[in-house]
Protein backbone atom coordinates (compact mmCIF):
# COMPACT_ATOMS: atom_id res chain seq x y z
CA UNK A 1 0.00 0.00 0.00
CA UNK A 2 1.49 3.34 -1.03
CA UNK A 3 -0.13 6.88 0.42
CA UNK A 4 1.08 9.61 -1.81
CA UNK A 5 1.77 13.11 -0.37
CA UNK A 6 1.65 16.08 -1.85
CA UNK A 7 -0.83 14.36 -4.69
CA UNK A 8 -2.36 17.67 -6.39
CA UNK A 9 1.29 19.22 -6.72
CA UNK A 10 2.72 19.13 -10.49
CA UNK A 11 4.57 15.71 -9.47
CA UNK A 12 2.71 14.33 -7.09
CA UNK A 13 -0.66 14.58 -9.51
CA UNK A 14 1.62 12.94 -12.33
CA UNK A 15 2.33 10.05 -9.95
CA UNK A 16 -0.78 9.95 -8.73
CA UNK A 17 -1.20 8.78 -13.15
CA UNK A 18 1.74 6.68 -13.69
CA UNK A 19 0.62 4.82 -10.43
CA UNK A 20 -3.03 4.12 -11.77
CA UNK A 21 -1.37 3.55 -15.48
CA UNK A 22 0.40 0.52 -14.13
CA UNK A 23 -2.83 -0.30 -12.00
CA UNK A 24 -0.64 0.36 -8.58
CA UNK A 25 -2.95 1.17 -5.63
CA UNK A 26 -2.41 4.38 -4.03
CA UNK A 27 -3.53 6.71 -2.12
CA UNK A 28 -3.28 10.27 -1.76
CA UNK A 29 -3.49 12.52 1.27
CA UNK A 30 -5.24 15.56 0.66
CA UNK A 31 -6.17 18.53 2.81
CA UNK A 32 -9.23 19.25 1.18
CA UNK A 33 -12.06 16.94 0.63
CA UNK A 34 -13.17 18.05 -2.89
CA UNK A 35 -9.30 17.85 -3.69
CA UNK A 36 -9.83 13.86 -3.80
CA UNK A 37 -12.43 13.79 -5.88
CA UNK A 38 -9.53 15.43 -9.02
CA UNK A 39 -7.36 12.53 -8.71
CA UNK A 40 -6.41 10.62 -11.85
CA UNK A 41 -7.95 7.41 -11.95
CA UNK A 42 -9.92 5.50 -8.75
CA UNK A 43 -7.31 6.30 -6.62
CA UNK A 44 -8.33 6.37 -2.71
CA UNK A 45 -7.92 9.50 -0.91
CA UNK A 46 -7.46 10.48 3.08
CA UNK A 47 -8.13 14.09 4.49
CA UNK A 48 -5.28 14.86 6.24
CA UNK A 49 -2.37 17.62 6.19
CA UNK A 50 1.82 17.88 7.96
CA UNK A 51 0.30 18.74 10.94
CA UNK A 52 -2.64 17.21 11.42
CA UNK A 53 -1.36 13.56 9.67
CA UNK A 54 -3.77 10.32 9.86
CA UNK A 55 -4.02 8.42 12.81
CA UNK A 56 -1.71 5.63 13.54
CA UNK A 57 -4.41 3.03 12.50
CA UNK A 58 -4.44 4.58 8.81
CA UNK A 59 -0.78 5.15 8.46
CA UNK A 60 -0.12 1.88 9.73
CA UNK A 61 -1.63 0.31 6.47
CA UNK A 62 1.24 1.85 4.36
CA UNK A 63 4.14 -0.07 3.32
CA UNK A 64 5.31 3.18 1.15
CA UNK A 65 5.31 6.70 1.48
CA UNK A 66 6.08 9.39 -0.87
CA UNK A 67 6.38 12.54 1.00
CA UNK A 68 6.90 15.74 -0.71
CA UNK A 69 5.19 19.22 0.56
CA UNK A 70 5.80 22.48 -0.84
CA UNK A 71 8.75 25.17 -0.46
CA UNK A 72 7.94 27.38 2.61
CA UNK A 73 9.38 28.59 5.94
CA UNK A 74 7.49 25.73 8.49
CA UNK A 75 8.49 23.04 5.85
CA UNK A 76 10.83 21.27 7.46
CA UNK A 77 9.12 21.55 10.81
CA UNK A 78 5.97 20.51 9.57
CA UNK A 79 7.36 17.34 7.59
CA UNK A 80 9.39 16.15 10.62
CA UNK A 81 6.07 16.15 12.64
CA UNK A 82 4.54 13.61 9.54
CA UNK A 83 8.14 11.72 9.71
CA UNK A 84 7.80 11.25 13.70
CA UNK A 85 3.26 10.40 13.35
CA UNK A 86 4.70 7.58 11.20
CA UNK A 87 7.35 6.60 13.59
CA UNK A 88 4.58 7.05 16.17
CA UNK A 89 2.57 4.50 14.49
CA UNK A 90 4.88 1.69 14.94
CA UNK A 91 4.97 0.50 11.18
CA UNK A 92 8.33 1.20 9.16
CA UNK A 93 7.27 2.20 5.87
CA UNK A 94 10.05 2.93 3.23
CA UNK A 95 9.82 6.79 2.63
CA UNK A 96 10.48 8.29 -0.51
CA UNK A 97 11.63 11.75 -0.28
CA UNK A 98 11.37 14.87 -2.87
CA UNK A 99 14.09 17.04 -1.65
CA UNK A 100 16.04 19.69 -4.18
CA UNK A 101 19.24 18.91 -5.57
CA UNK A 102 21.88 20.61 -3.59
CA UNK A 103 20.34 19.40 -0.09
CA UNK A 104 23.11 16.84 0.09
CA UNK A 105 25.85 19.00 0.04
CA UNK A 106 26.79 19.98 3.17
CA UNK A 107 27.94 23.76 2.13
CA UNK A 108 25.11 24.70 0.64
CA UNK A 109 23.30 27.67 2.14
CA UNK A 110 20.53 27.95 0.16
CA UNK A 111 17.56 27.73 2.88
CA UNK A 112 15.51 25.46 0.86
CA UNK A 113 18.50 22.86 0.73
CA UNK A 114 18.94 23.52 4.48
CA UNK A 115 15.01 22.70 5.28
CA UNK A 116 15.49 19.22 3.09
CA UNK A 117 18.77 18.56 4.78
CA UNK A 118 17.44 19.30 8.28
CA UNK A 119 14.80 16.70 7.08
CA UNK A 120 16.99 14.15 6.08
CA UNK A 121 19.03 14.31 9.19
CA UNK A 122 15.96 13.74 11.19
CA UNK A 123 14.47 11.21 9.11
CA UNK A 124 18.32 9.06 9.27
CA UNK A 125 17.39 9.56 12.67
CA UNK A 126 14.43 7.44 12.67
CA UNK A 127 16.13 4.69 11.23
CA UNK A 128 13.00 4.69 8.35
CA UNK A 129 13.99 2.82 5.12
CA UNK A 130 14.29 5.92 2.58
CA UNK A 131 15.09 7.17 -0.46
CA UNK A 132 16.10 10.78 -1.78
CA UNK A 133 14.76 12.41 -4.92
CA UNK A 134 16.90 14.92 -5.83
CA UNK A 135 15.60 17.04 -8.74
CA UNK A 136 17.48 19.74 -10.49
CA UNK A 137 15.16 22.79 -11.50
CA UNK A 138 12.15 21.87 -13.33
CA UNK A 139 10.89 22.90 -16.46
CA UNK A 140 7.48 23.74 -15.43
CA UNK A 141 8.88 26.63 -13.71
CA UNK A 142 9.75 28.02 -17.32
CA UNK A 143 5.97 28.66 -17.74
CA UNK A 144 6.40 31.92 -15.08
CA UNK A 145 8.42 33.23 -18.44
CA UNK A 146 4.89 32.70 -20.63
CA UNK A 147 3.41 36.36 -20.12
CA UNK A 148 6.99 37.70 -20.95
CA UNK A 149 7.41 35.49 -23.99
CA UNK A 150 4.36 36.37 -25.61
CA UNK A 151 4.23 40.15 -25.27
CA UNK A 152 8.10 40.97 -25.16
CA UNK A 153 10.06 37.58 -26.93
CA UNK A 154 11.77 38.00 -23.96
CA UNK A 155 13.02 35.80 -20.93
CA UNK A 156 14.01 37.75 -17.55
CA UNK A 157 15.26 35.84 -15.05
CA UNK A 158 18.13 36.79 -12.19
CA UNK A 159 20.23 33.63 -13.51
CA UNK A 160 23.58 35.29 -15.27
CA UNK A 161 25.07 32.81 -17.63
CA UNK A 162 24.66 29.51 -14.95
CA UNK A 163 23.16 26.69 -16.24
CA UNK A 164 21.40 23.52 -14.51
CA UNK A 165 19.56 20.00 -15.63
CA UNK A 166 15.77 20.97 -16.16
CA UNK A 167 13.56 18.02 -15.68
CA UNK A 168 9.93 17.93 -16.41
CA UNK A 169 7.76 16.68 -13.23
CA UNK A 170 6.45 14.07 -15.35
CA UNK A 171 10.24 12.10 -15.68
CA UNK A 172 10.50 12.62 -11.51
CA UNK A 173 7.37 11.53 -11.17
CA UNK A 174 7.88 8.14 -13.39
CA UNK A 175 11.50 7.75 -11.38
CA UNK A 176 8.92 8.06 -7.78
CA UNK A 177 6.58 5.52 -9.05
CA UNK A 178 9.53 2.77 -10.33
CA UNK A 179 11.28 3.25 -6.87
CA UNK A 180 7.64 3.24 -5.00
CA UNK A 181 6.84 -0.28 -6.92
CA UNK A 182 10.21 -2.03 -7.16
CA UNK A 183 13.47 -3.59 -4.64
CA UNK A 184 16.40 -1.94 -4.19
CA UNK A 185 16.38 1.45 -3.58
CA UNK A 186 17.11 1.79 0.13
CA UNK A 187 19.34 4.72 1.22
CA UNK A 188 19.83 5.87 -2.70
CA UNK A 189 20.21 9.07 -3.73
CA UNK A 190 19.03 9.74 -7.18
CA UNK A 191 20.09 13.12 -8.32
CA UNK A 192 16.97 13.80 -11.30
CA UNK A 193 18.26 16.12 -14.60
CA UNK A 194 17.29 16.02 -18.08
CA UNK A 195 19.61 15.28 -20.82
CA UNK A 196 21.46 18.38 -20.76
CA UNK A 197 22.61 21.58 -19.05
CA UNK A 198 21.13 24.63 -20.37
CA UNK A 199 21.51 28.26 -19.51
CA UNK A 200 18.56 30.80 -19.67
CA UNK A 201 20.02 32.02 -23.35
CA UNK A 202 19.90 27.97 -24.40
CA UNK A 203 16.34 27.91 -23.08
CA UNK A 204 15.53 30.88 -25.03
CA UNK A 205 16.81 29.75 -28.23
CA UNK A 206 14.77 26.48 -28.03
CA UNK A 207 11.98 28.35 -27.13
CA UNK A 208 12.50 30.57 -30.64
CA UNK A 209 13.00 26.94 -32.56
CA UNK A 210 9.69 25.40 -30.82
CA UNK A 211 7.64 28.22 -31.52
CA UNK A 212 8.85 29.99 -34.53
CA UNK A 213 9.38 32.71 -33.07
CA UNK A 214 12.46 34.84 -31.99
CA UNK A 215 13.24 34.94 -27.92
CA UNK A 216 15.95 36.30 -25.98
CA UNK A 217 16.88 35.85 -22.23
CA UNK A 218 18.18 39.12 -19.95
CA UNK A 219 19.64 38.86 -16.94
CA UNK A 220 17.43 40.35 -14.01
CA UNK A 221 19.14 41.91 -11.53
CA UNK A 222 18.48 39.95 -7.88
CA UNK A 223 16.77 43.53 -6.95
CA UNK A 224 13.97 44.15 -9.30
CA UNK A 225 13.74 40.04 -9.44
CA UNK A 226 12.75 40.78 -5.73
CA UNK A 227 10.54 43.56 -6.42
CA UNK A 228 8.54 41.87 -9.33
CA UNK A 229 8.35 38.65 -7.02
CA UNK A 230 6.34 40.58 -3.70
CA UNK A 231 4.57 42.60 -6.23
CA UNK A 232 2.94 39.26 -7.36
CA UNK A 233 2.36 38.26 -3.90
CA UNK A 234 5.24 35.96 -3.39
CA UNK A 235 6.26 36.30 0.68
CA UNK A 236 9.44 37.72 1.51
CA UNK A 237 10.53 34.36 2.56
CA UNK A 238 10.09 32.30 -0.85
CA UNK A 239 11.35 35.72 -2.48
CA UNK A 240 14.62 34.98 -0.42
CA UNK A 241 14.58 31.87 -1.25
CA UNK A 242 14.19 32.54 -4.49
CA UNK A 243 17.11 34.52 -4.74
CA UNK A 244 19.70 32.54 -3.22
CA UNK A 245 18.56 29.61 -5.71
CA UNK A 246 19.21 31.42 -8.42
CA UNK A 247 23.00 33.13 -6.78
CA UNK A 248 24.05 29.45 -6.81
CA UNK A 249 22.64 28.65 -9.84
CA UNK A 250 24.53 31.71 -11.20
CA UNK A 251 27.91 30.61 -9.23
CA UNK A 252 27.64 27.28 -11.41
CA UNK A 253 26.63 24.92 -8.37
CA UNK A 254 23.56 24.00 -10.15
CA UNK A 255 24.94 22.48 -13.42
CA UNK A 256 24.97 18.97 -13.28
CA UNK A 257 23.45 16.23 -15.80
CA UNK A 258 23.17 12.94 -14.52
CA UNK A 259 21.48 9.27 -15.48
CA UNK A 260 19.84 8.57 -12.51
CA UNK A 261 16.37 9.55 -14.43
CA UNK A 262 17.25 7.23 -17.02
CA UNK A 263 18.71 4.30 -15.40
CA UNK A 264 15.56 3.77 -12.63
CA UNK A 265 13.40 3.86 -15.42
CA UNK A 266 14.74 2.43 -18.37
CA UNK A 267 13.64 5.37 -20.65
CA UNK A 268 14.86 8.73 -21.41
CA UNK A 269 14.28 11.55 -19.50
CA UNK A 270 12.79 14.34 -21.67
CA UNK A 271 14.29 17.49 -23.74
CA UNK A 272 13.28 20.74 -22.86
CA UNK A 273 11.98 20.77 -26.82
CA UNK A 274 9.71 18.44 -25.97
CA UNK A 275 8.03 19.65 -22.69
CA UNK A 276 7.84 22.95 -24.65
CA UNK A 277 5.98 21.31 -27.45
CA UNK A 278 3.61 19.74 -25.16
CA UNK A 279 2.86 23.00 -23.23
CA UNK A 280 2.38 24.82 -26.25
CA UNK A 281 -0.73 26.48 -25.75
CA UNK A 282 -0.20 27.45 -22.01
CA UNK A 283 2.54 29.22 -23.94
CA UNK A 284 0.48 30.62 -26.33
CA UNK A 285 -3.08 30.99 -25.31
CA UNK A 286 -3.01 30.28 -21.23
CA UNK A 287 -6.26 29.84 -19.57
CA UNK A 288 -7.00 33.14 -16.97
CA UNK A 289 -6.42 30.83 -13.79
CA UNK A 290 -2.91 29.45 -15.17
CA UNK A 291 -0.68 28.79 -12.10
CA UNK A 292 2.58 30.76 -11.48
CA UNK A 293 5.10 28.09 -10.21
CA UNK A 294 7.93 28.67 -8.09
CA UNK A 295 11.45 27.63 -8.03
């Protein structure tokens, strides 16, 4: 039995489908009632949230977890109190864990590697069977450049010339559901990029080839990056956050391409040409209520 975290996010939803493509029972742990009812497939749902997880009866039905919440300040507080509720419930399900590439570096500042680290360290602490996720920045976060793109040709982002492994959601997802249905993974760390490294000027050009159209990339400075961020409601926590992904990303800590995608899976992992060609029209034509991903 696998319980799903984090099921309505853009990976956790995907899983939520490869799981119910490979007829895999799941089920997903929503905070909202009406949130179940959007799952792909017949999947099973349980209202529950970080801090207010299922009681030990329910979790103790779970032989696999796939915990993943989103980037904010209580994160890792709140997924240590889920980590020590399944602890609590004397079963020891194998945990997989989403946690951003760079978490396993010890020198890393950036505060969103520090939550997942702090994380980690608790859940080695627990002596849990688990498993680390590691993506590198994904591509869906590319569609906060779709306003810009169609009115200017232009991508802004505070990035300089740095480079890193964009992976679409849908490859980590496919990696979560192999190592939530198969042996062997214990105490891995996969470290999830696409095929190649690519810049924000690389981006931009195959933007201009997938679209027919000609794009260019600028280099935001961190300050007005900042401003355009709380303008658009972002707190001045992720905004932070924000920032200090994109100084290491800019330092050159961020470009890495690995096979760990690949090799769990068997398949490829996608090219940013071909997530762009499947997102086309939120390109293009986006619906009014199109969400504004982080990074």
């Amino acid at each position: 039995m696998i319980l799903v975290t984090g099921a309505t996010g853009k990976v956790g939803y995907r899983l939520m489908e490869a799981l119910a493509d490979t007829g895999t029972e799941a089920t997903a742990m929503v905070r909202v009632e009406a949130k179940g009812a959007d799952l792909p497939g017949a999947a099973k749902h349980i209202v529950a949230s970080f801090d207010d997880p299922p009681p030990a009866e329910v979790l103790q039905s779970f032989d696999r977890v796939f915990l993943l919440s989103p980037a904010h300040e209580e994160q890792a507080e709140l997924e240590i109190l889920f980590i020590d509720a399944l602890v609590a419930a004397g079963h020891r399900p194998h945990v997989v864990k989403v946690a951003a590439n760079g978490f396993q570096d010890p020198d890393c500042d950036v505060r969103i590697m520090r939550s997942h680290r702090q994380i980690a360290a608790h859940l080695a602490g627990t002596d849990l069977p688990a498993t680390y996720l590691a993506p590198s920045g994904f591509m869906e976060n590319l569609l906060a450049a779709a306003e810009s793109i169609r009115e200017e040709g232009m991508i802004y982002a505070p990035a300089g010339d740095g480079k890193l492994g964009f992976i679409a959601a849908s490859d980590v997802a496919d990696v979560a559901a192999r190592v939530l249905t198969s042996a062997g993974h214990e105490d891995a760390t996969y470290v999830l990029t696409g095929p190649e490294s690519l810049g924000y000027a690389d981006v931009a050009a195959r933007v201009s080839a997938v679209f027919g159209r000609e794009v260019g990339y600028a280099d935001l400075p961190p300050e007005r990056a900042r401003e355009q961020w709380l303008a658009g409601g972002v707190l001045p926590w992720e905004a932070e956050g924000r920032l200090e992904v994109f100084d290491w990303i800019r330092r050159g800590s961020a470009d890495t391409v690995t096979a760990d995608a690949p090799e769990v899976t068997g398949q490829d992992a996608r090219r940013v040409e071909d997530w762009l060609s499947e997102f086309r029209a939120a390109f293009l034509s986006p619906p009014p209520d199109i969400p504004r991903p982080g990074f």
